[in-house]
Protein backbone atom coordinates (compact mmCIF):
# COMPACT_ATOMS: atom_id res chain seq x y z
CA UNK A 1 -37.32 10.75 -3.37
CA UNK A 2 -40.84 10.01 -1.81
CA UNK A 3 -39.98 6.18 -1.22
CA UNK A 4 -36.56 7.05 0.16
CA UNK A 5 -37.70 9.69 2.22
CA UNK A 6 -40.29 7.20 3.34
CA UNK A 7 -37.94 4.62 4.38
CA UNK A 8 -35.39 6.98 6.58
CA UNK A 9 -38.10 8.16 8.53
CA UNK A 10 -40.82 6.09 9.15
CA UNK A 11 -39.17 1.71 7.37
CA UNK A 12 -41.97 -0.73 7.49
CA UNK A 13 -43.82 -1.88 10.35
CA UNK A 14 -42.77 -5.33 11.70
CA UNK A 15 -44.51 -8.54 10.50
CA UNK A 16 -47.11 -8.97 13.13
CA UNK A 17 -48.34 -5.18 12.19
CA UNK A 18 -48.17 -5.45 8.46
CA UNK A 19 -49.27 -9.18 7.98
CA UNK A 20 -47.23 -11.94 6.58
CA UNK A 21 -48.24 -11.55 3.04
CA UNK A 22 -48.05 -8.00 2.77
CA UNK A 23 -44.39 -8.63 4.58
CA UNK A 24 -43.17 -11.28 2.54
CA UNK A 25 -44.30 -8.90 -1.12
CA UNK A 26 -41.88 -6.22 0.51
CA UNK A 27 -39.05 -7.00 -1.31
CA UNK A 28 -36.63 -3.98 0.90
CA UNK A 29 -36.67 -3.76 4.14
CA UNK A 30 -35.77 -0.45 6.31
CA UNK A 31 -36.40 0.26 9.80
CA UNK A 32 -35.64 4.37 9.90
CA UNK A 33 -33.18 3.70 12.86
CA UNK A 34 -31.04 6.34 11.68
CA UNK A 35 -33.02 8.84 10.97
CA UNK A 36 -34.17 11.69 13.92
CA UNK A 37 -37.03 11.43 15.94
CA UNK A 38 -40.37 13.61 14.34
CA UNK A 39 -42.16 13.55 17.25
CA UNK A 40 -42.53 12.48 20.77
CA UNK A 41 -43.11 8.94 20.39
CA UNK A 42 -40.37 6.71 20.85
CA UNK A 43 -40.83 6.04 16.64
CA UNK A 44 -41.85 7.50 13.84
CA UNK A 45 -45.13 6.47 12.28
CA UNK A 46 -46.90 7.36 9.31
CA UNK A 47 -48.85 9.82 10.37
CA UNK A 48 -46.12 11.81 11.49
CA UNK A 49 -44.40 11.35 8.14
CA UNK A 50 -47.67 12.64 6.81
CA UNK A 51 -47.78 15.31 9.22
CA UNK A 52 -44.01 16.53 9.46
CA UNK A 53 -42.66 15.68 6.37
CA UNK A 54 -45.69 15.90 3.84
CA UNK A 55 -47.15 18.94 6.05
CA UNK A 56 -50.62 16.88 6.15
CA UNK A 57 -53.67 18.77 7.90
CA UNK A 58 -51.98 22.16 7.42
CA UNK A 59 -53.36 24.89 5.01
CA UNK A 60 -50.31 24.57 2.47
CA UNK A 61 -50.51 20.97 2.32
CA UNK A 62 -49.77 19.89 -1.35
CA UNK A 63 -50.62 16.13 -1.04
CA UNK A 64 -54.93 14.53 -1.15
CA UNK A 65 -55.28 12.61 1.96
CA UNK A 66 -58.61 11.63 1.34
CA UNK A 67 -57.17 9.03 -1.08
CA UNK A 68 -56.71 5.86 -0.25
CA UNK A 69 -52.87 5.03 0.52
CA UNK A 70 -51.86 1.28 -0.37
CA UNK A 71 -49.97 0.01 2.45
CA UNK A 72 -47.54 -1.88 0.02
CA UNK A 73 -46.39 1.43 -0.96
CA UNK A 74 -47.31 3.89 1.96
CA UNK A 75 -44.64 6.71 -0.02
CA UNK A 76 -46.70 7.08 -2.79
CA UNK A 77 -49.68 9.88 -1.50
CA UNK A 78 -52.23 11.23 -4.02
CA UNK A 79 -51.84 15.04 -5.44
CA UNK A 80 -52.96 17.02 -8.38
CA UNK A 81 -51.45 17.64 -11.77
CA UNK A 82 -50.90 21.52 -10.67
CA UNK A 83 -49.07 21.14 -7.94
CA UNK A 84 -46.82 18.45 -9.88
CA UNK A 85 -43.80 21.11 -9.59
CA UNK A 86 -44.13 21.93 -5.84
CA UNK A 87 -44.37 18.61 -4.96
CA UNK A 88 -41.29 17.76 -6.56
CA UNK A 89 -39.55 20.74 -5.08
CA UNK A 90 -40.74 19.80 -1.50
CA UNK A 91 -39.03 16.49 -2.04
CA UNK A 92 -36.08 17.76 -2.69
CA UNK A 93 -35.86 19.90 -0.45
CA UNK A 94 -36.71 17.53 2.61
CA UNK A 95 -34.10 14.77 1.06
CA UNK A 96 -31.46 17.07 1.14
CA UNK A 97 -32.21 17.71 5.04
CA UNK A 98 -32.51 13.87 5.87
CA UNK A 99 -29.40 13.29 3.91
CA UNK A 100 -27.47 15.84 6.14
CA UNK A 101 -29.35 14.71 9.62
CA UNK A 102 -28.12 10.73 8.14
CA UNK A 103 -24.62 12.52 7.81
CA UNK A 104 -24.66 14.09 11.34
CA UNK A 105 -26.10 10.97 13.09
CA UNK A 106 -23.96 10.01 15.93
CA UNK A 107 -24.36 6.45 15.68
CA UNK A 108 -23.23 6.36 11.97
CA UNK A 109 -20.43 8.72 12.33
CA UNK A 110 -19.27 5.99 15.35
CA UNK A 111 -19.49 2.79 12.94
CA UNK A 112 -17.87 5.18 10.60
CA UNK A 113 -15.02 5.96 12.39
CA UNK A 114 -14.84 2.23 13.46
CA UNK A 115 -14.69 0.86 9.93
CA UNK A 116 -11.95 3.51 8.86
CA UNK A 117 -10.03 2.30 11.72
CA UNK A 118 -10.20 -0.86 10.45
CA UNK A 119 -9.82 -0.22 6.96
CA UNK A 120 -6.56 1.48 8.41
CA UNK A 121 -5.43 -1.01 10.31
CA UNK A 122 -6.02 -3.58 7.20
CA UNK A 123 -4.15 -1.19 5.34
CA UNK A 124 -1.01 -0.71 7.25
CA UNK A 125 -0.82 -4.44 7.99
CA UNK A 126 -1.17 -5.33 4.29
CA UNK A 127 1.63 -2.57 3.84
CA UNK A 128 3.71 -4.00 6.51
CA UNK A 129 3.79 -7.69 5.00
CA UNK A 130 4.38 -6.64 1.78
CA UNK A 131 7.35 -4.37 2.26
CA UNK A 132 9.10 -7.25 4.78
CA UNK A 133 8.69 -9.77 1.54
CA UNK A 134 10.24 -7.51 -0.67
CA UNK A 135 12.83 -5.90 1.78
CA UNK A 136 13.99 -9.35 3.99
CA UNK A 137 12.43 -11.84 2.09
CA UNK A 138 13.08 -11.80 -1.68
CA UNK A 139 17.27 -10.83 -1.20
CA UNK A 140 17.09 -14.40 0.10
CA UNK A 141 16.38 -15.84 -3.11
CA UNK A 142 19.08 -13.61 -5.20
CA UNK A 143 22.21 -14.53 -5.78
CA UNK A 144 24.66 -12.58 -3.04
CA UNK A 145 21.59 -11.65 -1.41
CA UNK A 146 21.10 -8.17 -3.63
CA UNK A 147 18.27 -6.39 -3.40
CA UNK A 148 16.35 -4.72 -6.52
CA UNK A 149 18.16 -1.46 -6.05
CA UNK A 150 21.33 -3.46 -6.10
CA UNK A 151 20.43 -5.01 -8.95
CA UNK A 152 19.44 -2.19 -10.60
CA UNK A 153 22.65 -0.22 -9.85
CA UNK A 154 24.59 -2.93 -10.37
CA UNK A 155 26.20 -3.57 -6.94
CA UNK A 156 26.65 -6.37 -4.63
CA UNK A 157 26.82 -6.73 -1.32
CA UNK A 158 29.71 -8.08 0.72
CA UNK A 159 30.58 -8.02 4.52
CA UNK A 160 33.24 -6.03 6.17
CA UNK A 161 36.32 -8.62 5.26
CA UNK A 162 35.29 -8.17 1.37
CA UNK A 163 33.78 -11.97 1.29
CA UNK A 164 30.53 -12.55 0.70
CA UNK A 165 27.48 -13.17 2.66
CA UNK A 166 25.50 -15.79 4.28
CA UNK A 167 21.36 -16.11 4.16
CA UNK A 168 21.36 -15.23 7.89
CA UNK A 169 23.62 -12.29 7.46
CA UNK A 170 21.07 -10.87 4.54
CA UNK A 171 18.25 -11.29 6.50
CA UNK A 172 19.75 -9.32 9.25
CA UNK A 173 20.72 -6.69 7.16
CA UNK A 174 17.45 -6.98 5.10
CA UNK A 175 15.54 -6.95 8.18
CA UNK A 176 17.63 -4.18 10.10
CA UNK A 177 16.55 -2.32 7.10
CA UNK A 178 12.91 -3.14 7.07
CA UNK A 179 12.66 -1.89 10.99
CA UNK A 180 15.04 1.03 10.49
CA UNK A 181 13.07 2.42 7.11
CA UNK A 182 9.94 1.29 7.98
CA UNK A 183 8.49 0.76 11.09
CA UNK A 184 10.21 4.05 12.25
CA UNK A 185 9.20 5.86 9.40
CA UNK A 186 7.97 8.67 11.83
CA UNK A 187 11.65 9.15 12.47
CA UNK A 188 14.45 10.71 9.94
CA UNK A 189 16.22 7.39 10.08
CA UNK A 190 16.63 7.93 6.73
CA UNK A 191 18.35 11.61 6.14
CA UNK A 192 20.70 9.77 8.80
CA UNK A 193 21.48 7.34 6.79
CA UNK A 194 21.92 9.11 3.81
CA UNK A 195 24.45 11.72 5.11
CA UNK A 196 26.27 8.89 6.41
CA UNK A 197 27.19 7.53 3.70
CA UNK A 198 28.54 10.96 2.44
CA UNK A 199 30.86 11.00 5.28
CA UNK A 200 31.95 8.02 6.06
CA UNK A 201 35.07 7.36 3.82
CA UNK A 202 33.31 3.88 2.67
CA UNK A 203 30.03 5.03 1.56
CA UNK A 204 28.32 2.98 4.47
CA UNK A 205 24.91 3.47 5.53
CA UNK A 206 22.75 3.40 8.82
CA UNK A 207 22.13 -0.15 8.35
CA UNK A 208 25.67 -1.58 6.65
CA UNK A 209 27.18 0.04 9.57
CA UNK A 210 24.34 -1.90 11.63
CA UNK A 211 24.73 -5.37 9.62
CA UNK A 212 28.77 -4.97 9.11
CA UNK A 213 28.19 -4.78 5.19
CA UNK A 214 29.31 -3.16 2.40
CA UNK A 215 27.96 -2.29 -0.66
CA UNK A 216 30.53 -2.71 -3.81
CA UNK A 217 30.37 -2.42 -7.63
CA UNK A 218 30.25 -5.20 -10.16
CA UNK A 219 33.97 -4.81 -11.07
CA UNK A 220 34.93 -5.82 -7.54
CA UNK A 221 35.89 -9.87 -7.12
CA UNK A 222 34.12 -11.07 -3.97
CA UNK A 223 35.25 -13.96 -2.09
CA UNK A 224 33.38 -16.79 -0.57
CA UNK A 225 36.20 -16.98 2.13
CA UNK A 226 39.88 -16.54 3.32
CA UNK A 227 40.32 -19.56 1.91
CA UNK A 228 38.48 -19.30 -1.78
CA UNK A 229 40.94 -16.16 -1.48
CA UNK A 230 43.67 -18.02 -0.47
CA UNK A 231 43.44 -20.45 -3.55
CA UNK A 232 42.62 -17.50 -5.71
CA UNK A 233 45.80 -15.61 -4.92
CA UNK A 234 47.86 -19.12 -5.55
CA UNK A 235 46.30 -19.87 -8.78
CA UNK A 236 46.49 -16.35 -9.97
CA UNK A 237 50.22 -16.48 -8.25
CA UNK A 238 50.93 -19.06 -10.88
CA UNK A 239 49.81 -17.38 -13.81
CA UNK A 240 51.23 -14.27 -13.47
CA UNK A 241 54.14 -16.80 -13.16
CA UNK A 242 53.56 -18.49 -15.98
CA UNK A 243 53.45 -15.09 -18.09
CA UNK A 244 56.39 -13.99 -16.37
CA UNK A 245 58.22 -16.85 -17.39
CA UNK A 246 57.04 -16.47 -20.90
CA UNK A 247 57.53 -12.95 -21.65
CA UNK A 248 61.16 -13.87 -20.23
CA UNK A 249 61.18 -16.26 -23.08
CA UNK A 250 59.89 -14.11 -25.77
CA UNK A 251 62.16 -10.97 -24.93
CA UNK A 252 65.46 -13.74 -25.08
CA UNK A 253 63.75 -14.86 -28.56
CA UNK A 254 63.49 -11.21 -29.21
CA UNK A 255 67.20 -10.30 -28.07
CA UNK A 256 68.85 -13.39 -29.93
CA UNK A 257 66.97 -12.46 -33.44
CA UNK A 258 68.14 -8.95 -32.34
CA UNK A 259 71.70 -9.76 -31.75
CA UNK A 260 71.84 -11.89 -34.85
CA UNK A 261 70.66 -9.35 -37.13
CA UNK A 262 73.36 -7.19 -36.03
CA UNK A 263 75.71 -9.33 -36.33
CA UNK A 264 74.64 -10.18 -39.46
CA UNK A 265 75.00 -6.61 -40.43
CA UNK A 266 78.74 -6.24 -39.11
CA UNK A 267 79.84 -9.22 -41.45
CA UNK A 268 78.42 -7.73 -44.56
CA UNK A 269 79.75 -4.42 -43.78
């Protein structure tokens, strides 16, 4: 307590007052800018540590001033054994009301405030860049351009026609999404969104509706194009063909075994 008391009020003189040895053995350095004024003078100075803070010259004065005080250490003042207890009291006492004046200075509280501010502002940029990575970024790299939830729900993502999506169209929808949930987070953008996609008869949200996507489960084929489609439908056109055909041929296998058994039957009856 004494040195720290020491150092809010009064710091250490400047080098031309202390001497540059003594300065360059003072290994801390404080200049008791902070702390309130004790007196008059446009500083505080030792003696009115001694005199405001130690109660020096006063009839209840704990501390020996007739000691000699080492200017190294100008905290540490001389006082009996006996009054060990109230010294340490006083100490307290008076570092619990420079730690609440150091609270209540003006000039603190203002860098304060200034370094939360930018502490918030770090913060809300670092939020900002992180959350556009992993909302319009990231789909990018995914097959179909899903998203985590999609790939968590199992879903993929498909525009309007049912065919699938370019990079560009992601990142619009990604970044719709990112401006919609995000930056206008103040606003219920997203209790719209969510009751629209209990109303509208294709589960759409806010931003599909936005983009011109829509959301579909793992069991539903998604196209490239018309045209992947197009060859789709003809090769799958042929197959069903092709079983047609052959489950033609297997039920005339079926009804010639059929119709020879029977007759088989009539001649042995």
């Amino acid at each position: 307590y004494p040195e720290a008391l020491y150092r809010y009020y009064v710091g250490f003189p400047p080098k031309e007052e202390l001497g540059s040895e003594t300065y360059r053995n003072v290994t801390r350095y404080s200049s008791g800018t902070l702390s309130p004024r004790l007196g008059e003078e446009e500083k505080n100075t030792p003696e009115l540590y001694y005199q405001k803070i130690l109660h020096k010259g006063e009839a209840d004065c704990l501390f020996d001033f007739s000691a000699p005080i080492n200017e190294l250490t100008p905290w540490k003042v001389s006082y009996s054994a006996e009054n060990k207890k109230a010294v340490n009291d006083l100490y307290i006492e008076e570092f619990a009301k420079a730690h609440q004046s150091f609270l209540q200075n003006e000039e603190l509280i203002r860098v304060s405030n200034k370094a939360l501010n930018y502490y918030f502002i770090a913060l809300l940029i670092g939020f900002y860049i992180s959350a556009f990575v992993l909302i319009s970024i990231v789909p990018l790299f995914i097959k179909n351009g899903r998203t985590l939830g999609m790939l968590i729900t199992q879903s993929h993502l498909a525009n309007i026609y049912g065919y699938k999506v370019s990079k560009p169209h992601v990142f619009l929808r990604q970044f719709s999404a990112f401006l919609l949930y995000y930056l206008l987070f103040f606003l219920p953008v997203h209790v719209v969104s969510m009751v629209m996609i209990f109303v509208n008869k294709k589960r759409r949200s806010l931003v599909d509706v936005i983009a011109a996507t829509d959301v579909y489960d793992n069991d539903f084929l998604i196209y490239k194009d018309a045209d992947e489609q197009y060859e789709y439908n003809v090769k799958l056109a042929k197959i069903l063909a092709a079983q047609n055909k052959r489950r033609r041929e297997i039920d005339g296998i079926k009804k010639q075994k059929y119709d020879e058994e029977i007759a088989k039957n009539k001649k042995g009856s």
